[in-house]
PDB file of N, CA and C in Angstrom:
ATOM      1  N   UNK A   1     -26.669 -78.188  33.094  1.00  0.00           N
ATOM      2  CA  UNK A   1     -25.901 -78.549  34.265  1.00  0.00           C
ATOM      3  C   UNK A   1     -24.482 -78.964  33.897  1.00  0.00           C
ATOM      4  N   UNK A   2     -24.058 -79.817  32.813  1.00  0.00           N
ATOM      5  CA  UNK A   2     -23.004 -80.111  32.466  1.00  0.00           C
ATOM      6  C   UNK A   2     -22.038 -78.937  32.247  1.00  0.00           C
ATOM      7  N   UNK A   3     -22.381 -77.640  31.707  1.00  0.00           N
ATOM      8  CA  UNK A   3     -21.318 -76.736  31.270  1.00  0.00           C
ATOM      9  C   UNK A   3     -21.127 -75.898  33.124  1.00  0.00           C
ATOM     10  N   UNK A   4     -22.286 -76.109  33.674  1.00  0.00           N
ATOM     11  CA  UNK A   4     -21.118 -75.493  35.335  1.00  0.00           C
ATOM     12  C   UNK A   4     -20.675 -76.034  35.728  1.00  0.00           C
ATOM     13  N   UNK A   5     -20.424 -77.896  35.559  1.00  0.00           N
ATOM     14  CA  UNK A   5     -19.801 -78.742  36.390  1.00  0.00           C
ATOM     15  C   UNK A   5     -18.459 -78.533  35.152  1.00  0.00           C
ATOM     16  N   UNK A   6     -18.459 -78.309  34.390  1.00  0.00           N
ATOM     17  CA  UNK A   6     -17.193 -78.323  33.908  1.00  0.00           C
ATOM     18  C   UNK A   6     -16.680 -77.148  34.153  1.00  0.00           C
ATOM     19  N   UNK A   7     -17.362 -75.740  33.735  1.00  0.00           N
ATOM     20  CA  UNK A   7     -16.475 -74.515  34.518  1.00  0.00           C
ATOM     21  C   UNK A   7     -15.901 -74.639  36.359  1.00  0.00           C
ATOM     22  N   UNK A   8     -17.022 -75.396  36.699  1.00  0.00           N
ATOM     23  CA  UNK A   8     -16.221 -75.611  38.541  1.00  0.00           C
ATOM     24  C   UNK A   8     -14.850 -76.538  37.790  1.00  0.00           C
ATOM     25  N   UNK A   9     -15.144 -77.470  37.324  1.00  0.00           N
ATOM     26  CA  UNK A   9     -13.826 -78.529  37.532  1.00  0.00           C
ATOM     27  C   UNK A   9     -12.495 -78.312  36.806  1.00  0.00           C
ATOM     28  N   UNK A  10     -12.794 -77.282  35.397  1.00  0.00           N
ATOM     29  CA  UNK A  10     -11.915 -77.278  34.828  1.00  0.00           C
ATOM     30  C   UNK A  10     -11.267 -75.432  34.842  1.00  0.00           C
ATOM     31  N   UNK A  11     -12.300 -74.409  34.798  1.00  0.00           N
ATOM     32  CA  UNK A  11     -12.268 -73.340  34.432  1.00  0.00           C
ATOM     33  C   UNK A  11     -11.252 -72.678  35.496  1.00  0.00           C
ATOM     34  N   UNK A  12     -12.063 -73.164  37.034  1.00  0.00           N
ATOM     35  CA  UNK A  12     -11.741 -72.370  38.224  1.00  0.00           C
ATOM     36  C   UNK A  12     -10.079 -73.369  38.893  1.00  0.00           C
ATOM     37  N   UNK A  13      -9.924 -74.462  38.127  1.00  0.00           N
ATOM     38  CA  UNK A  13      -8.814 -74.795  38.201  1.00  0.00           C
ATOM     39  C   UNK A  13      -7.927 -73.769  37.837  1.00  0.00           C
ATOM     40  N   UNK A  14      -7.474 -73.618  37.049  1.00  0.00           N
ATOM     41  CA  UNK A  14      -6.204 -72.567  36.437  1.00  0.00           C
ATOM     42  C   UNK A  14      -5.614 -71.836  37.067  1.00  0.00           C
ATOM     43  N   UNK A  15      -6.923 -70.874  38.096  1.00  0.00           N
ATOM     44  CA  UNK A  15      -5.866 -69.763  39.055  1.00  0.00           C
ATOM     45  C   UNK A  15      -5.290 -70.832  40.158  1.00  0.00           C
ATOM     46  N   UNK A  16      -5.957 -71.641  40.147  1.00  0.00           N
ATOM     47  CA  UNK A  16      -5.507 -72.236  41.434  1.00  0.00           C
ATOM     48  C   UNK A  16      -4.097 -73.134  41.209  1.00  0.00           C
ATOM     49  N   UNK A  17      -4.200 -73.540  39.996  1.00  0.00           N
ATOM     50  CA  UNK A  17      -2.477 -74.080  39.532  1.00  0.00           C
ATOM     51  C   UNK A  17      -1.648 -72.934  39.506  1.00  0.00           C
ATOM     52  N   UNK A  18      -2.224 -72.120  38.967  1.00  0.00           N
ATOM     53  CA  UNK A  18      -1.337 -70.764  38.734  1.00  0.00           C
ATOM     54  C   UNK A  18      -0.952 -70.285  40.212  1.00  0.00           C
ATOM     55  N   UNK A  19      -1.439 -70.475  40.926  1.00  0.00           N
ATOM     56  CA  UNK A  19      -0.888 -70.082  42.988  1.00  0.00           C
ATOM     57  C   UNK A  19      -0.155 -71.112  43.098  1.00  0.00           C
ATOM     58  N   UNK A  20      -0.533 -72.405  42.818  1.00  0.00           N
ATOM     59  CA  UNK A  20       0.506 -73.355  43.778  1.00  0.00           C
ATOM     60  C   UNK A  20       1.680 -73.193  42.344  1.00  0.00           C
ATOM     61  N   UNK A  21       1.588 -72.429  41.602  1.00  0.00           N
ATOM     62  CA  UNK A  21       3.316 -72.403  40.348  1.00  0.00           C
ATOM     63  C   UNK A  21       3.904 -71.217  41.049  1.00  0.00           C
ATOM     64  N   UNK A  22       3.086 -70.381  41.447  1.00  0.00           N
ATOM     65  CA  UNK A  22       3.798 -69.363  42.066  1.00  0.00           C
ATOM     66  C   UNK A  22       4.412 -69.341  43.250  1.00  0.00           C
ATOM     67  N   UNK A  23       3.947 -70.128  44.087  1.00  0.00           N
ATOM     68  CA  UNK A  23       4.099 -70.354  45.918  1.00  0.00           C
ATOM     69  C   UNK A  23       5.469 -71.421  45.023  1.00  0.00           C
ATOM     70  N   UNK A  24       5.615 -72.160  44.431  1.00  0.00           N
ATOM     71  CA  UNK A  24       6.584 -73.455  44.080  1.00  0.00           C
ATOM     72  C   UNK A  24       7.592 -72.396  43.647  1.00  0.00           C
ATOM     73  N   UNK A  25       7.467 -71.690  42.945  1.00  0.00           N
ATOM     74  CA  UNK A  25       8.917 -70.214  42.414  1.00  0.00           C
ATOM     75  C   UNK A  25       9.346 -70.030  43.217  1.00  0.00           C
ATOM     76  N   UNK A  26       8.283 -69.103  44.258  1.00  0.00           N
ATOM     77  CA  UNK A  26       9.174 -68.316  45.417  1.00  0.00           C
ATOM     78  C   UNK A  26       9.660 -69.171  46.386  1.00  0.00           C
ATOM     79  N   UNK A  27       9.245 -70.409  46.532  1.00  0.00           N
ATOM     80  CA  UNK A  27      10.136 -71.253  47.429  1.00  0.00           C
ATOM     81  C   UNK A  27      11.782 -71.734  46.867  1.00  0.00           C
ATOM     82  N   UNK A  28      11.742 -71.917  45.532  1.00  0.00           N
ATOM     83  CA  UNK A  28      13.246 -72.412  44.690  1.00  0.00           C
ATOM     84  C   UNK A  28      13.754 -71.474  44.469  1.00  0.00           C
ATOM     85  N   UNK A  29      13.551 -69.788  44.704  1.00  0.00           N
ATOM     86  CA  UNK A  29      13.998 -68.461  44.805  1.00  0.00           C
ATOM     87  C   UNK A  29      15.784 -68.884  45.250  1.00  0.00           C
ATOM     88  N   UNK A  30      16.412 -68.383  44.734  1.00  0.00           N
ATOM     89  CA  UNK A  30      17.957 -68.010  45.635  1.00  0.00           C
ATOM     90  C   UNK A  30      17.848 -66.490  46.331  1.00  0.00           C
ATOM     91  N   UNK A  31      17.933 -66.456  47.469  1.00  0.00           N
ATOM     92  CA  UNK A  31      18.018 -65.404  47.976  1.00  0.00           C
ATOM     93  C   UNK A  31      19.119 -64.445  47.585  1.00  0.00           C
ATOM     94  N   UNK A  32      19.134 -63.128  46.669  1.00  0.00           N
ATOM     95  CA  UNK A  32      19.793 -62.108  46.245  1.00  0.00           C
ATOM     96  C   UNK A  32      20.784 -61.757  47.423  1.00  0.00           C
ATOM     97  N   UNK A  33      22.382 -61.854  46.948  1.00  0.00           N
ATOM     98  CA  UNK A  33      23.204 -61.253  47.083  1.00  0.00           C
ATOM     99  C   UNK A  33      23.722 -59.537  47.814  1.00  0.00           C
ATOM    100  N   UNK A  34      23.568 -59.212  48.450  1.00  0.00           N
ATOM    101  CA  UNK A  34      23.761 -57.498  49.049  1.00  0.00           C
ATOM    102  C   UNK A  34      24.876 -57.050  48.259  1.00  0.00           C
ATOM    103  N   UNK A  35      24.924 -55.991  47.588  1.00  0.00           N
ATOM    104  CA  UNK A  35      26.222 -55.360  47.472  1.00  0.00           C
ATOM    105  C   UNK A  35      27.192 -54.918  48.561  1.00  0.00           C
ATOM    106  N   UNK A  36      28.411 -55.773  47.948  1.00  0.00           N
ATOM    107  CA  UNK A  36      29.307 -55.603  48.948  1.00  0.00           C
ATOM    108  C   UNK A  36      29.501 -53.371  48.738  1.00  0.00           C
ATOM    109  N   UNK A  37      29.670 -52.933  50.007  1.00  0.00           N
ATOM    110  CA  UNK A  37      30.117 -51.649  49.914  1.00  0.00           C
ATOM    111  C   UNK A  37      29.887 -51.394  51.077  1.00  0.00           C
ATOM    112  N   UNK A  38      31.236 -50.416  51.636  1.00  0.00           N
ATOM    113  CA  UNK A  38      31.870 -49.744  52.846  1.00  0.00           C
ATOM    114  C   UNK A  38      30.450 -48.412  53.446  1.00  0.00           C
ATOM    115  N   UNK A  39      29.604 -48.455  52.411  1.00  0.00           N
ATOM    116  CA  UNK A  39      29.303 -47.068  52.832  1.00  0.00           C
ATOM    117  C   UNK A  39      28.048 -47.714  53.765  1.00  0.00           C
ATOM    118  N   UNK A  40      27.663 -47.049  54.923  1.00  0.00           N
ATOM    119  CA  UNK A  40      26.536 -47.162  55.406  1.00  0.00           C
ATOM    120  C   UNK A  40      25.406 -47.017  55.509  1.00  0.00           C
ATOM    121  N   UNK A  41      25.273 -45.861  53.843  1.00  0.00           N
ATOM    122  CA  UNK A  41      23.862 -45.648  53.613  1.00  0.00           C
ATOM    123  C   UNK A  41      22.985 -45.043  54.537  1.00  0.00           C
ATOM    124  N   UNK A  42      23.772 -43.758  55.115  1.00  0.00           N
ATOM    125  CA  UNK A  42      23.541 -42.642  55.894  1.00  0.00           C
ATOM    126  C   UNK A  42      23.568 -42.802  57.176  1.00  0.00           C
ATOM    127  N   UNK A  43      23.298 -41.328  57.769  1.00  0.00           N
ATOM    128  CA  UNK A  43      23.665 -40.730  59.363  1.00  0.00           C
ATOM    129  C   UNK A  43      22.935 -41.926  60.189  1.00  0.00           C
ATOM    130  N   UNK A  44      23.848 -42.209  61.349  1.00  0.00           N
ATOM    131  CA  UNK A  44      22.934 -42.909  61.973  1.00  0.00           C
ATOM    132  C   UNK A  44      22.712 -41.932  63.463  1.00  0.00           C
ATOM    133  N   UNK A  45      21.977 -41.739  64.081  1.00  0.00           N
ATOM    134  CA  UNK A  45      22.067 -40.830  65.416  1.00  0.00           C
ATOM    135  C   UNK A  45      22.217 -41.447  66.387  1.00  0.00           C
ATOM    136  N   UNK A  46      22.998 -41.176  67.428  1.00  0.00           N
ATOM    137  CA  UNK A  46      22.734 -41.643  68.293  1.00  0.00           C
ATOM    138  C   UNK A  46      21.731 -41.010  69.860  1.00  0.00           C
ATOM    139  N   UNK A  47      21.107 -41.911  70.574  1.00  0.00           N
ATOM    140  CA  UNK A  47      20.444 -41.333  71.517  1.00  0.00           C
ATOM    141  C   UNK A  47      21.128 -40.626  72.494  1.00  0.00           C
ATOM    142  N   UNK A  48      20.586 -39.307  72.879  1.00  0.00           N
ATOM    143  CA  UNK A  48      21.313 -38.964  74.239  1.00  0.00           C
ATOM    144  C   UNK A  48      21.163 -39.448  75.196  1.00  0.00           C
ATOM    145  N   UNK A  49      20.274 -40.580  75.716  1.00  0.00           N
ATOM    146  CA  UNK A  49      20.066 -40.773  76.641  1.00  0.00           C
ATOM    147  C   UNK A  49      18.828 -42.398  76.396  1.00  0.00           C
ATOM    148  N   UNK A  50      18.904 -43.365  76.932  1.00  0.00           N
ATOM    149  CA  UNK A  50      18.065 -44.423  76.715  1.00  0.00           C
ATOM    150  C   UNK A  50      16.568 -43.818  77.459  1.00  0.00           C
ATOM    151  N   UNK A  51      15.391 -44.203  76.778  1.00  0.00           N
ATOM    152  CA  UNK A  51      14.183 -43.833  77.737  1.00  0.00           C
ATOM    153  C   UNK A  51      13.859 -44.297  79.000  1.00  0.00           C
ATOM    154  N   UNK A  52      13.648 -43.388  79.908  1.00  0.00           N
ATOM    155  CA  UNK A  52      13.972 -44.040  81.346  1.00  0.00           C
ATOM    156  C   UNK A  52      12.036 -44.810  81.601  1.00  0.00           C
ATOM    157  N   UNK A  53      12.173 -45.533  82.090  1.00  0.00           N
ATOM    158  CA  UNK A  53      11.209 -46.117  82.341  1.00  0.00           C
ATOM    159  C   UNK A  53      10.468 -45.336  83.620  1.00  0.00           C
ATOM    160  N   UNK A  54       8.747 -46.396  83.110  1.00  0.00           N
ATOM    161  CA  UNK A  54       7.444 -45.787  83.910  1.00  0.00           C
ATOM    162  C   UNK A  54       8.120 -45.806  85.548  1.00  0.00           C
ATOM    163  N   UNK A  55       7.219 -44.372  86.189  1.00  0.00           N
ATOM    164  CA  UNK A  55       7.945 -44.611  87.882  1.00  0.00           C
ATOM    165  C   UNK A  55       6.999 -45.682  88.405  1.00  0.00           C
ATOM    166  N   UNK A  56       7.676 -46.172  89.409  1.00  0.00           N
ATOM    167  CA  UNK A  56       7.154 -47.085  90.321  1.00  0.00           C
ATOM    168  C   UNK A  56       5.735 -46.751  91.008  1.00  0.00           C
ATOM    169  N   UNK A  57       5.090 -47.678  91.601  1.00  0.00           N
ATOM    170  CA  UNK A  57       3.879 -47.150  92.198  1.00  0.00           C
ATOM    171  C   UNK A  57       4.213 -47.203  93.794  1.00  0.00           C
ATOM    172  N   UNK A  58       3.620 -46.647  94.915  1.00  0.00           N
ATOM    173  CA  UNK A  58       4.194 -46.258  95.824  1.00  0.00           C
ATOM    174  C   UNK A  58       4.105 -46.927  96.690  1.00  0.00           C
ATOM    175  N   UNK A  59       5.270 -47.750  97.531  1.00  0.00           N
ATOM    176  CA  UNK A  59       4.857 -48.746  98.154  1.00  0.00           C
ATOM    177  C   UNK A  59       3.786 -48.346  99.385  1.00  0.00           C
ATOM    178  N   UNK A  60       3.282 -49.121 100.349  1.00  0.00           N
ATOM    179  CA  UNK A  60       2.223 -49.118 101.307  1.00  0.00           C
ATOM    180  C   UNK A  60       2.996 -49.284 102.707  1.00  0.00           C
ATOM    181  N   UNK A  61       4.215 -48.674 102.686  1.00  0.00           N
ATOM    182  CA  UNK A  61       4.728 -49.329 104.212  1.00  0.00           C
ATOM    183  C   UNK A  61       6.103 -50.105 104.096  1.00  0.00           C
ATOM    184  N   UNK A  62       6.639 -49.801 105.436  1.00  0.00           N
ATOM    185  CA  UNK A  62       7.983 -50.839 104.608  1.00  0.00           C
ATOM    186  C   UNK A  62       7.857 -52.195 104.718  1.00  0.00           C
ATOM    187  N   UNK A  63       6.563 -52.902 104.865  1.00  0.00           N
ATOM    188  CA  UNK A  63       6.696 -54.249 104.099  1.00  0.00           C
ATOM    189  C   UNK A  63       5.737 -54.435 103.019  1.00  0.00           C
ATOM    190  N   UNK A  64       5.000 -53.674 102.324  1.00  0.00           N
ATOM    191  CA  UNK A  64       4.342 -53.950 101.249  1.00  0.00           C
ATOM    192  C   UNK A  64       2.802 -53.639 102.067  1.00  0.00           C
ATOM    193  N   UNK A  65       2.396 -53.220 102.600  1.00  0.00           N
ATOM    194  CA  UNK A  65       0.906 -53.339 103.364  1.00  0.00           C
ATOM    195  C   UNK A  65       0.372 -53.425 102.141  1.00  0.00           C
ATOM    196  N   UNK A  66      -1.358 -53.932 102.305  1.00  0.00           N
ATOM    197  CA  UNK A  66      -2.286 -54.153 101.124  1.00  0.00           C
ATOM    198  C   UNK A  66      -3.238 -52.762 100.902  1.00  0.00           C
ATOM    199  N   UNK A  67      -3.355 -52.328  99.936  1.00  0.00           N
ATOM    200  CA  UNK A  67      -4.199 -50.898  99.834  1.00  0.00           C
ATOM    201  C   UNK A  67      -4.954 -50.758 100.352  1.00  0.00           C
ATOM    202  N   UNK A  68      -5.410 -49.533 101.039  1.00  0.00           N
ATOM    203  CA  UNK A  68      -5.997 -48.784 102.162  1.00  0.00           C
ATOM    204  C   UNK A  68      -7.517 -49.210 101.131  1.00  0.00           C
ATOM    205  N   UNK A  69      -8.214 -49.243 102.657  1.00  0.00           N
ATOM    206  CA  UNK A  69     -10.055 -49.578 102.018  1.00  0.00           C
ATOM    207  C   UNK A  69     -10.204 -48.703 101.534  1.00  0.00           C
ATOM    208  N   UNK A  70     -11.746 -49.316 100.299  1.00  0.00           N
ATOM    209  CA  UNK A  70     -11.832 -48.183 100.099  1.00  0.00           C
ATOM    210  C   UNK A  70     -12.925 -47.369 100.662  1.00  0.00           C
ATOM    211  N   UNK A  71     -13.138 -45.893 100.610  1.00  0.00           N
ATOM    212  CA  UNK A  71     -14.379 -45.052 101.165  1.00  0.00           C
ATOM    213  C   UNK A  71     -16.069 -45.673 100.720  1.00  0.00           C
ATOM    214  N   UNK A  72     -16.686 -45.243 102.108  1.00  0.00           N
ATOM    215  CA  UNK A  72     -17.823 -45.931 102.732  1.00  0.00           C
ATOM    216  C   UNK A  72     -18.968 -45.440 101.042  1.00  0.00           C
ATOM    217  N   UNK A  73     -19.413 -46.563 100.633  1.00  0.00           N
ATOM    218  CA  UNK A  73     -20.458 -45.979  99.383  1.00  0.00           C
ATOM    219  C   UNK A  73     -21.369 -45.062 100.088  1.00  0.00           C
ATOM    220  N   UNK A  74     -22.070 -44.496  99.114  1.00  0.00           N
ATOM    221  CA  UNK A  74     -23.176 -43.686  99.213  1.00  0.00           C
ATOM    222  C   UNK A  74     -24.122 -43.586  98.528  1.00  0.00           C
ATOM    223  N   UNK A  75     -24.891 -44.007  99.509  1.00  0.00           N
ATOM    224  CA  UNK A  75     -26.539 -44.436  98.462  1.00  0.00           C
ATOM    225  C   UNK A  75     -27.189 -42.878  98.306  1.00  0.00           C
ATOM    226  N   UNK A  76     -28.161 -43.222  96.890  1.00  0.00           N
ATOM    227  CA  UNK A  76     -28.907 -42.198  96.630  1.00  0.00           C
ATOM    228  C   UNK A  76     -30.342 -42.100  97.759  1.00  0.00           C
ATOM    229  N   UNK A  77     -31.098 -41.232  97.675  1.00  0.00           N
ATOM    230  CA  UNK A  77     -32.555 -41.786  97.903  1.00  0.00           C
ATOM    231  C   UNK A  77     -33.289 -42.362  97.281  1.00  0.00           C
ATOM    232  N   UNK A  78     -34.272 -43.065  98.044  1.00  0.00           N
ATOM    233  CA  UNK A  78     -34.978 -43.136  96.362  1.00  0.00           C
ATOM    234  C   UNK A  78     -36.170 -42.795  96.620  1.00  0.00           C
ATOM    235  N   UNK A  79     -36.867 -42.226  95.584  1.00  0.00           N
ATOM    236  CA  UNK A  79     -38.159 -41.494  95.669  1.00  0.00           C
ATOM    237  C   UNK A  79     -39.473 -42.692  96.634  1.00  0.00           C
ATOM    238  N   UNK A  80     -40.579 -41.866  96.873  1.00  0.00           N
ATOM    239  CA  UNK A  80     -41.374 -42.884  97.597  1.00  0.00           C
ATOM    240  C   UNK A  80     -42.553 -43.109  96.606  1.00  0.00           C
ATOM    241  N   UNK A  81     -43.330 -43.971  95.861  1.00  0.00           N
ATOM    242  CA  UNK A  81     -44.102 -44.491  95.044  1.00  0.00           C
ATOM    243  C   UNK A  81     -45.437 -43.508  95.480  1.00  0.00           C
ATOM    244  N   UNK A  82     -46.381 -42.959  94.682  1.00  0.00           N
ATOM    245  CA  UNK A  82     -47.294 -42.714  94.880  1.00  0.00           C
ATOM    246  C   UNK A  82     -48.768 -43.503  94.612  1.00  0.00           C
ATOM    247  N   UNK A  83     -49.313 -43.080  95.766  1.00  0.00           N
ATOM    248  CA  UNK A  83     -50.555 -43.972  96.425  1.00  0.00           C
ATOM    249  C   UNK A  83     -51.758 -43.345  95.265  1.00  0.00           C
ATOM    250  N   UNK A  84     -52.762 -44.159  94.373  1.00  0.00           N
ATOM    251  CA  UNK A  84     -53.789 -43.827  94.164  1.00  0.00           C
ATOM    252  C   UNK A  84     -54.572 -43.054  94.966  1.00  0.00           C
ATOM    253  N   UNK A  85     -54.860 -43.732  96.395  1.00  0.00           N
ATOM    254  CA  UNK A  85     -55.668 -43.381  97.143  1.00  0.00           C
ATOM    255  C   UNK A  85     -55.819 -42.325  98.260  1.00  0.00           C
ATOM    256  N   UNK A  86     -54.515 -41.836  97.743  1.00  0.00           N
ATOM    257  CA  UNK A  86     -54.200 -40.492  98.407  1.00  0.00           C
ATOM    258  C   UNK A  86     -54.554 -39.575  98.038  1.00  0.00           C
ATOM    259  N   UNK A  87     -55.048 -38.445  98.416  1.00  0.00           N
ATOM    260  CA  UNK A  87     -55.220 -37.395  97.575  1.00  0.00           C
ATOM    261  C   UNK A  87     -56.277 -36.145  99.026  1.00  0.00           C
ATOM    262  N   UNK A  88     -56.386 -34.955  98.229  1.00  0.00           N
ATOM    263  CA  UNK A  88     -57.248 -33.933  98.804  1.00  0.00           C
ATOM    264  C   UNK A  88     -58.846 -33.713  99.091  1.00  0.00           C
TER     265      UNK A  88
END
């Protein structure tokens, strides 16, 4: 029992210092410099035209009426159970 309580306490430590040394780097990082230069680093296109947006849905009237009901359901039949005691 003693040699897994020491691999938990001591072994599986390491990566875990080794993340919080790494997360501690990239935070004291200086953020890199851009090269200064005129060029734009290619074509840029422009659109002919912006995308015109979804059409409207159609109003109900000229004050907004609420959508027309809807059509009457329609039931199936349903079969009629057969009687034991029926028969020829």
């Amino acid at each position: 029992m003693t040699w897994g309580f020491l691999w938990i306490f001591v072994a599986l430590k390491i990566p875990l210092a080794a993340l919080i040394y790494i997360v501690w780097w990239a935070i004291k990082q200086e953020p890199e410099e851009p090269a200064a230069s005129d060029d734009d680093g290619g074509v840029k296109r422009q659109r002919p035209h912006p995308p015109q947006p979804f059409p409207r849905r159609p109003r109900r009237g000229p004050h907004g009426d609420p959508a027309p009901m809807p059509p009457a359901r329609v039931r199936s039949t349903r079969a009629r159970a057969r009687t034991l005691g029926h028969g020829n």
